[in-house]
N, C-alpha and C. Protein backbone atom coordinates (compact mmCIF):
# COMPACT_ATOMS: atom_id res chain seq x y z
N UNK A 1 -24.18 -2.94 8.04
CA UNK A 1 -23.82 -2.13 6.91
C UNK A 1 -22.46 -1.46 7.14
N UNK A 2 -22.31 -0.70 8.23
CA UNK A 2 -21.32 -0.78 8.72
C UNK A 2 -19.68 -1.08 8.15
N UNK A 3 -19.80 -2.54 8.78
CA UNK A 3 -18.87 -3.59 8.03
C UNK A 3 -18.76 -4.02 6.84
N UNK A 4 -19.81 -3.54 5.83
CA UNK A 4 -19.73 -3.38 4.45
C UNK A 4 -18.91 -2.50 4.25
N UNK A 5 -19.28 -0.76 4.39
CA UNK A 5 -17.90 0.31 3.95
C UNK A 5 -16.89 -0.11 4.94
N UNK A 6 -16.65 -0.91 5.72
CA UNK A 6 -15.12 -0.89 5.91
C UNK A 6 -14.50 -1.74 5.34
N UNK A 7 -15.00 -2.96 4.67
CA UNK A 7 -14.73 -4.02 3.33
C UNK A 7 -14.40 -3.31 2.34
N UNK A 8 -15.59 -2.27 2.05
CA UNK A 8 -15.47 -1.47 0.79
C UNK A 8 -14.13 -0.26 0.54
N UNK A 9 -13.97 0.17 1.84
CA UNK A 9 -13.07 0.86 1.63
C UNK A 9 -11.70 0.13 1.72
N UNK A 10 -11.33 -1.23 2.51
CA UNK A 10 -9.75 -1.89 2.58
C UNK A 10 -9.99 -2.58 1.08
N UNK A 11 -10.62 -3.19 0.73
CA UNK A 11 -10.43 -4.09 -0.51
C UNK A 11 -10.16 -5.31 -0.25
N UNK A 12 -10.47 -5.48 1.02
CA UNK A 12 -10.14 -7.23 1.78
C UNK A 12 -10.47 -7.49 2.82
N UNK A 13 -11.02 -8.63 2.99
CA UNK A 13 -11.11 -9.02 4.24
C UNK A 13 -10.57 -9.09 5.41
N UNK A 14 -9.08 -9.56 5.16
CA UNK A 14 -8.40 -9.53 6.20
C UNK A 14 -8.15 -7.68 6.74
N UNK A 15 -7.98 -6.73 6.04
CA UNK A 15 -7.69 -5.53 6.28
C UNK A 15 -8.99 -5.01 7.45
N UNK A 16 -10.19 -5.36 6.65
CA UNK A 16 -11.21 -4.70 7.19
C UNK A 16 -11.79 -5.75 8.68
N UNK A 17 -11.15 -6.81 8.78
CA UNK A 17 -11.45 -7.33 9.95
C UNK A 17 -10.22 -7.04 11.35
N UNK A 18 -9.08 -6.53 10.85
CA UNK A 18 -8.36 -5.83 11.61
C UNK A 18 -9.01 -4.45 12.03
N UNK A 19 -9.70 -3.39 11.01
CA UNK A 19 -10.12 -2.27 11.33
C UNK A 19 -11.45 -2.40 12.20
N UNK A 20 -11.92 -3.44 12.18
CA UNK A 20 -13.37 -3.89 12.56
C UNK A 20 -13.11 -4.30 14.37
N UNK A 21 -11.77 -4.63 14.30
CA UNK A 21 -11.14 -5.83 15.85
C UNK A 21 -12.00 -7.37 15.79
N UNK A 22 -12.10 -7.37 14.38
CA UNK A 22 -12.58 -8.28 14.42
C UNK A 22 -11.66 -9.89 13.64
N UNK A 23 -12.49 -11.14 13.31
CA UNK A 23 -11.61 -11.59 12.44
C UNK A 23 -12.44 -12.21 11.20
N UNK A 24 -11.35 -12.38 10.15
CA UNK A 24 -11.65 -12.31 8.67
C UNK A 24 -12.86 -13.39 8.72
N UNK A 25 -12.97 -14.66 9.26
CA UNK A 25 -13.97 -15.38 9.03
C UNK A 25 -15.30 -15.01 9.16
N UNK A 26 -15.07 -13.81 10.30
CA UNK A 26 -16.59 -13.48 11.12
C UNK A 26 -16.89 -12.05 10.02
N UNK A 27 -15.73 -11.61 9.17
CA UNK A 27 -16.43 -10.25 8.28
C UNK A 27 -16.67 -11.12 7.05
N UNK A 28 -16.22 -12.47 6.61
CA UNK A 28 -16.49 -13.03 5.90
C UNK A 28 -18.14 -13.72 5.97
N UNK A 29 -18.71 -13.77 6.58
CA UNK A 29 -19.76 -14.32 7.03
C UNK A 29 -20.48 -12.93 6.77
N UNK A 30 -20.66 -12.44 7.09
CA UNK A 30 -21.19 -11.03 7.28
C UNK A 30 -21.73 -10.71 6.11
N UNK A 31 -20.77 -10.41 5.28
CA UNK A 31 -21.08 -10.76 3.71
C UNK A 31 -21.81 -11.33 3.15
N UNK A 32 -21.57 -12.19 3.31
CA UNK A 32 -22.42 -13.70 3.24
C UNK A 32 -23.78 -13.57 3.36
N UNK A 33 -24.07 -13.09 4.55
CA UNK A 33 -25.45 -13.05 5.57
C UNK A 33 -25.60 -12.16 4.39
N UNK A 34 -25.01 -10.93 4.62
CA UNK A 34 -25.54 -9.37 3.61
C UNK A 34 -26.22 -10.09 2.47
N UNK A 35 -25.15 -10.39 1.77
CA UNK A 35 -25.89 -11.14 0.07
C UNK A 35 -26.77 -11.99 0.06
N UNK A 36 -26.83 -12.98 1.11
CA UNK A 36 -28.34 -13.98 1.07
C UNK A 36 -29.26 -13.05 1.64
N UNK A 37 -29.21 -12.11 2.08
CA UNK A 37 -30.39 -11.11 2.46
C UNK A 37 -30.87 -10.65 1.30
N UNK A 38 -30.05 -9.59 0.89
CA UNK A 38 -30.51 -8.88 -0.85
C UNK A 38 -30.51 -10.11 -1.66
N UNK A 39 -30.36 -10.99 -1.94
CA UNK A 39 -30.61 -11.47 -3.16
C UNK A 39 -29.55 -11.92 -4.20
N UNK A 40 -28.18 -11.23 -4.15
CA UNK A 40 -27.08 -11.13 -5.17
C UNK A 40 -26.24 -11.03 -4.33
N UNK A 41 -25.14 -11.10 -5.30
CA UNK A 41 -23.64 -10.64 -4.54
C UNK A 41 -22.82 -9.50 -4.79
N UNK A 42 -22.73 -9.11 -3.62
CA UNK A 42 -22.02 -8.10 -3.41
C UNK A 42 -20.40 -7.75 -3.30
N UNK A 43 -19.42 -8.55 -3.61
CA UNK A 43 -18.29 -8.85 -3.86
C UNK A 43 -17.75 -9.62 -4.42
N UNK A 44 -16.87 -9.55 -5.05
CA UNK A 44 -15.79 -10.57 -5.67
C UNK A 44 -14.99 -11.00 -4.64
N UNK A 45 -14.96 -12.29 -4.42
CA UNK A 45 -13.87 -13.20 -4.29
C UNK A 45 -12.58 -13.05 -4.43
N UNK A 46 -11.57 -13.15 -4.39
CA UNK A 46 -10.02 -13.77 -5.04
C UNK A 46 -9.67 -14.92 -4.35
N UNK A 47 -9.94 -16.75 -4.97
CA UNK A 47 -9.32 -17.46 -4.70
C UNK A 47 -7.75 -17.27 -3.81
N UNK A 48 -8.07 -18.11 -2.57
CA UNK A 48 -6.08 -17.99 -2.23
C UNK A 48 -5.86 -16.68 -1.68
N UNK A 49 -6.69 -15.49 -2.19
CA UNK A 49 -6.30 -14.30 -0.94
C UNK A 49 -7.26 -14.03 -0.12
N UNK A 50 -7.38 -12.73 0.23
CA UNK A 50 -7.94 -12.12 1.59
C UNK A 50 -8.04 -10.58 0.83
N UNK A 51 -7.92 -10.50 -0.78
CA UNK A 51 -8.96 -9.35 -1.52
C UNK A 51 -10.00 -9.68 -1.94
N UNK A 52 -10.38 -8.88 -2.24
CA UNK A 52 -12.06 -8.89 -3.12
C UNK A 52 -12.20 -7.47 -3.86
N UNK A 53 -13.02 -7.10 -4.44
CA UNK A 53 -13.71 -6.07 -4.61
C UNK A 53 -15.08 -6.01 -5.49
N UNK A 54 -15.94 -4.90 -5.60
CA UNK A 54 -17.06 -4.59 -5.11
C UNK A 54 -17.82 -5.44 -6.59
N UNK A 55 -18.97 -5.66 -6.74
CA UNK A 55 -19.28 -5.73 -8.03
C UNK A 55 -20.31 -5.01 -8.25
N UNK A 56 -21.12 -4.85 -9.91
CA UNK A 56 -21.83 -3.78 -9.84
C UNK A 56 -22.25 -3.47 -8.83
N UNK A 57 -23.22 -3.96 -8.87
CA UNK A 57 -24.24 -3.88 -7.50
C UNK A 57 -23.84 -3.79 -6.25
N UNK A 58 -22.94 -4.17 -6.05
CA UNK A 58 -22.14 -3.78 -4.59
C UNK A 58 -21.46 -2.14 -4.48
N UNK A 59 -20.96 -2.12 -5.90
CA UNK A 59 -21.08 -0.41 -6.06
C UNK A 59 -22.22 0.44 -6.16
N UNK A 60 -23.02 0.20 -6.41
CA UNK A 60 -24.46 1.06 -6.28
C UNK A 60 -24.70 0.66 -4.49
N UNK A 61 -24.88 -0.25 -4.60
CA UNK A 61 -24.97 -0.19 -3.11
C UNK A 61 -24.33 0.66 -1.87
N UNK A 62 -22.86 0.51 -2.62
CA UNK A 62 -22.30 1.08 -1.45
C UNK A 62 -22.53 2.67 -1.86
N UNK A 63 -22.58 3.17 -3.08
CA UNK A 63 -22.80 4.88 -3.20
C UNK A 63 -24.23 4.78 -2.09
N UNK A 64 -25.58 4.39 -2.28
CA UNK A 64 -26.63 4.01 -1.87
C UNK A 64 -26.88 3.98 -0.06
N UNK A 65 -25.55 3.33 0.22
CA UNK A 65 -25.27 3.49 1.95
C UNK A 65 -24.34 4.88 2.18
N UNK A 66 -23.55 5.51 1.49
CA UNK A 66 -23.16 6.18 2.04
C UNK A 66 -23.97 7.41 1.72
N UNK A 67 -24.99 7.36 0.79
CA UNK A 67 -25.37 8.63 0.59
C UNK A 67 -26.40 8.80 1.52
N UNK A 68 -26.86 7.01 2.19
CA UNK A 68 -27.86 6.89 2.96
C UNK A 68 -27.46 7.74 4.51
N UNK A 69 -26.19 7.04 5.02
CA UNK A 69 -25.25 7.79 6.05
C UNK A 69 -25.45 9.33 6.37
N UNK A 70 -25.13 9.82 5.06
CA UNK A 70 -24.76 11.55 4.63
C UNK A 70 -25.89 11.77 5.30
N UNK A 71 -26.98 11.34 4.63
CA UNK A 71 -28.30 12.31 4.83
C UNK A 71 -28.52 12.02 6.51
N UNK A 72 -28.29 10.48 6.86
CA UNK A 72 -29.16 10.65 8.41
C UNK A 72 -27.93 11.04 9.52
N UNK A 73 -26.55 11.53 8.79
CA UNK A 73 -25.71 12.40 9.29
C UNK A 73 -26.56 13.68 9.67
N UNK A 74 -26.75 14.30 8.43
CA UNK A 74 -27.03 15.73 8.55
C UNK A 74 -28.92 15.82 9.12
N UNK A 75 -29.82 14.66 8.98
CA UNK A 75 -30.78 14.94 9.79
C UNK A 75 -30.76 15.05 11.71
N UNK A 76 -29.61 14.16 11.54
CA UNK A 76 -29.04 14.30 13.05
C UNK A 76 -28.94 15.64 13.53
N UNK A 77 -28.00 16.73 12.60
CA UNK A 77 -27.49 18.04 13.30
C UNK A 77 -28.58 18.68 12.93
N UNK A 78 -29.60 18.40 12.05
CA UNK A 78 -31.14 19.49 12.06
C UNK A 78 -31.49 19.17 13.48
N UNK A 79 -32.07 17.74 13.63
CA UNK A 79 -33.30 17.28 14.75
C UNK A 79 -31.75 18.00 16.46
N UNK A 80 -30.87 17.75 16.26
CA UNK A 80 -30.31 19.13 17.58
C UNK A 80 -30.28 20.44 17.61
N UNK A 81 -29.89 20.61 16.13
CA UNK A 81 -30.47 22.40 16.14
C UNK A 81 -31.83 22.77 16.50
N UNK A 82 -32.72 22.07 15.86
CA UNK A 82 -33.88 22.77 16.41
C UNK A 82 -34.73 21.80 16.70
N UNK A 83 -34.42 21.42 18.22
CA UNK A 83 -35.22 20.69 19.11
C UNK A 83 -36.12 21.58 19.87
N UNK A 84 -36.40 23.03 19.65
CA UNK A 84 -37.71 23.65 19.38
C UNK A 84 -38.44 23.87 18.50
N UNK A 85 -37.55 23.48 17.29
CA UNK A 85 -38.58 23.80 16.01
C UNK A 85 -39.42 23.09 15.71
N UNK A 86 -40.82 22.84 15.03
CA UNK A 86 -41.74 22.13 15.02
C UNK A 86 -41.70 21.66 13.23
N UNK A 87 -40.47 21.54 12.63
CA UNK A 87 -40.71 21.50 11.70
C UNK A 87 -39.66 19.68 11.66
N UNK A 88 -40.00 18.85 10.84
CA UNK A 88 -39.45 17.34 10.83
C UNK A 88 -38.49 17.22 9.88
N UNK A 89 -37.15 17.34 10.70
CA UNK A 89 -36.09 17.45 9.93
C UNK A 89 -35.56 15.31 9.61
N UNK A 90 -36.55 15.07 10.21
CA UNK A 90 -36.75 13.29 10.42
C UNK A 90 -37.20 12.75 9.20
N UNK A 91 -37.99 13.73 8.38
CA UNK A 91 -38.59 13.44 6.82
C UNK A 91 -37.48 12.99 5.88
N UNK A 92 -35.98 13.62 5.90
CA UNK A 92 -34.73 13.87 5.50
C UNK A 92 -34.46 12.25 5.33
N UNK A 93 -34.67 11.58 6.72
CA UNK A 93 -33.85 10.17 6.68
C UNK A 93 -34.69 9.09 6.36
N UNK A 94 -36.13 9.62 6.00
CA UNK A 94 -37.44 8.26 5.76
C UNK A 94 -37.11 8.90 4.12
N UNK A 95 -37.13 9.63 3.61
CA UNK A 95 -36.50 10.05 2.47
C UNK A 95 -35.38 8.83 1.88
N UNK A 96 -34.27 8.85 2.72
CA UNK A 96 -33.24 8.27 2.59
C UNK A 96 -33.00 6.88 2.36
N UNK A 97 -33.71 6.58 3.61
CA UNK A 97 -34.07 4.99 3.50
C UNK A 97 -35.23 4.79 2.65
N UNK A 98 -35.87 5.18 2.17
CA UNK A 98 -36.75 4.45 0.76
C UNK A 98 -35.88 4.72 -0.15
N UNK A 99 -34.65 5.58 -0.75
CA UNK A 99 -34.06 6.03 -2.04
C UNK A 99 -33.37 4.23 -1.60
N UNK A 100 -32.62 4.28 -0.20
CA UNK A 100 -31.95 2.76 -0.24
C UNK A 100 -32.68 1.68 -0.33
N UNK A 101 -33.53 1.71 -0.19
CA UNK A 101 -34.64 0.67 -0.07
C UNK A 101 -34.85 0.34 -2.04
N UNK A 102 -35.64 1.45 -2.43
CA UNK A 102 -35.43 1.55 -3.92
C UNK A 102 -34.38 0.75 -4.60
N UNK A 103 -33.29 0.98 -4.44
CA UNK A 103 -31.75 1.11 -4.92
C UNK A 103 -31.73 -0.62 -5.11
N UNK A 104 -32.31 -1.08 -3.47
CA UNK A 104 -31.73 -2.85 -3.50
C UNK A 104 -32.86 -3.21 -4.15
N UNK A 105 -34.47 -2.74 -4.01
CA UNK A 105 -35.31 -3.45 -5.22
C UNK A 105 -35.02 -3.37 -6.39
N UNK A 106 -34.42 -1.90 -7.43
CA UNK A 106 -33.99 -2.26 -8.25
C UNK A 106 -33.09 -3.30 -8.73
N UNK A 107 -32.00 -3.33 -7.60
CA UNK A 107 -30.86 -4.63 -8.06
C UNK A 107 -31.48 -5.09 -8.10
N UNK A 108 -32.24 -6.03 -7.79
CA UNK A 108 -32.79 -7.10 -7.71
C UNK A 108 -33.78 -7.44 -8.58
N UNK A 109 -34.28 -6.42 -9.19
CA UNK A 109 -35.54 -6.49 -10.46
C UNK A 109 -34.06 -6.34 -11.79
N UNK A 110 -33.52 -6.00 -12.09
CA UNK A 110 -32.25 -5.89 -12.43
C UNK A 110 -31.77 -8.04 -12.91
N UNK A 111 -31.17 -8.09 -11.43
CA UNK A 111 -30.51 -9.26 -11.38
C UNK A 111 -31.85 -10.21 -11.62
N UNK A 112 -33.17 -10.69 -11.48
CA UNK A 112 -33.75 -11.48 -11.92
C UNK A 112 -34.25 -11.36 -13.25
N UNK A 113 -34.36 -9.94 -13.66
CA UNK A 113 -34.61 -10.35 -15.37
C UNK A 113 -33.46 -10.35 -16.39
N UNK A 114 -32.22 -10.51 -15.74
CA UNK A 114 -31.12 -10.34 -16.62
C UNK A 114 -30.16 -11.64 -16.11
N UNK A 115 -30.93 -12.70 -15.01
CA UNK A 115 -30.73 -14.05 -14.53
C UNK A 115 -30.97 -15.26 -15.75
N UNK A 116 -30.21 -15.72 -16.29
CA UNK A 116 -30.80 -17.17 -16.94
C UNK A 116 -30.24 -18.08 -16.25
N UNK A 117 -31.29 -19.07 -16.15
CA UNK A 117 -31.05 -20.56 -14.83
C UNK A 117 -30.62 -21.04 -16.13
N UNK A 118 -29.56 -21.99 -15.27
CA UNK A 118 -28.15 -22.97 -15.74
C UNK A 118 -28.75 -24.17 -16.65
């Protein structure tokens, strides 16, 4: 996921496989893998370059990861603040990951009833 917001934020492959130390074929793949996982695609193409950018669903997605991030950011600095407290600041990020979890079943209930085969 990762290597998704750093796609998401250069607008290309080649950019985000420099920021990655990586190279464009191997963040290109990545992608790839990502979208045959969920179901849809998550970027545009540009024939001939090394841009892309996001499509719907790759924008919900990516709000979806970073809001996912935010939260198991900030359950992080609860579960160190109070590693005496008995209260589960861990609820915060199972929270989080079902809202993301949600997010890609919707695409996907989304993209198959709004799918007509060719």
């Amino acid at each position: 996921m990762r290597d998704f917001l750093t796609i998401a934020a250069h607008d290309s492959f080649t950019e985000a496989a420099k920021a990655t130390g990586t190279v464009r074929p191997a963040i290109s793949r990545k992608v790839a893998d990502l979208e045959k996982a969920l179901g849809f695609s998550i970027v545009e193409r540009s024939p001939g370059r090394s841009g892309l950018r996001l499509t719907r669903r790759g924008k919900v997605l990516h709000r979806a990861i970073l809001e996912f991030d935010g939260n198991l950011s900030v359950v992080r600095k609860l579960a160190a603040k109070s590693a005496g407290d008995r209260t589960n600041p861990l609820g915060r990020a199972e929270t989080a990951l079902h809202d993301l979890q949600d997010a890609i079943e919707e695409l996907k209930a989304h993209d198959s009833a709004h799918h007509t085969p060719p």
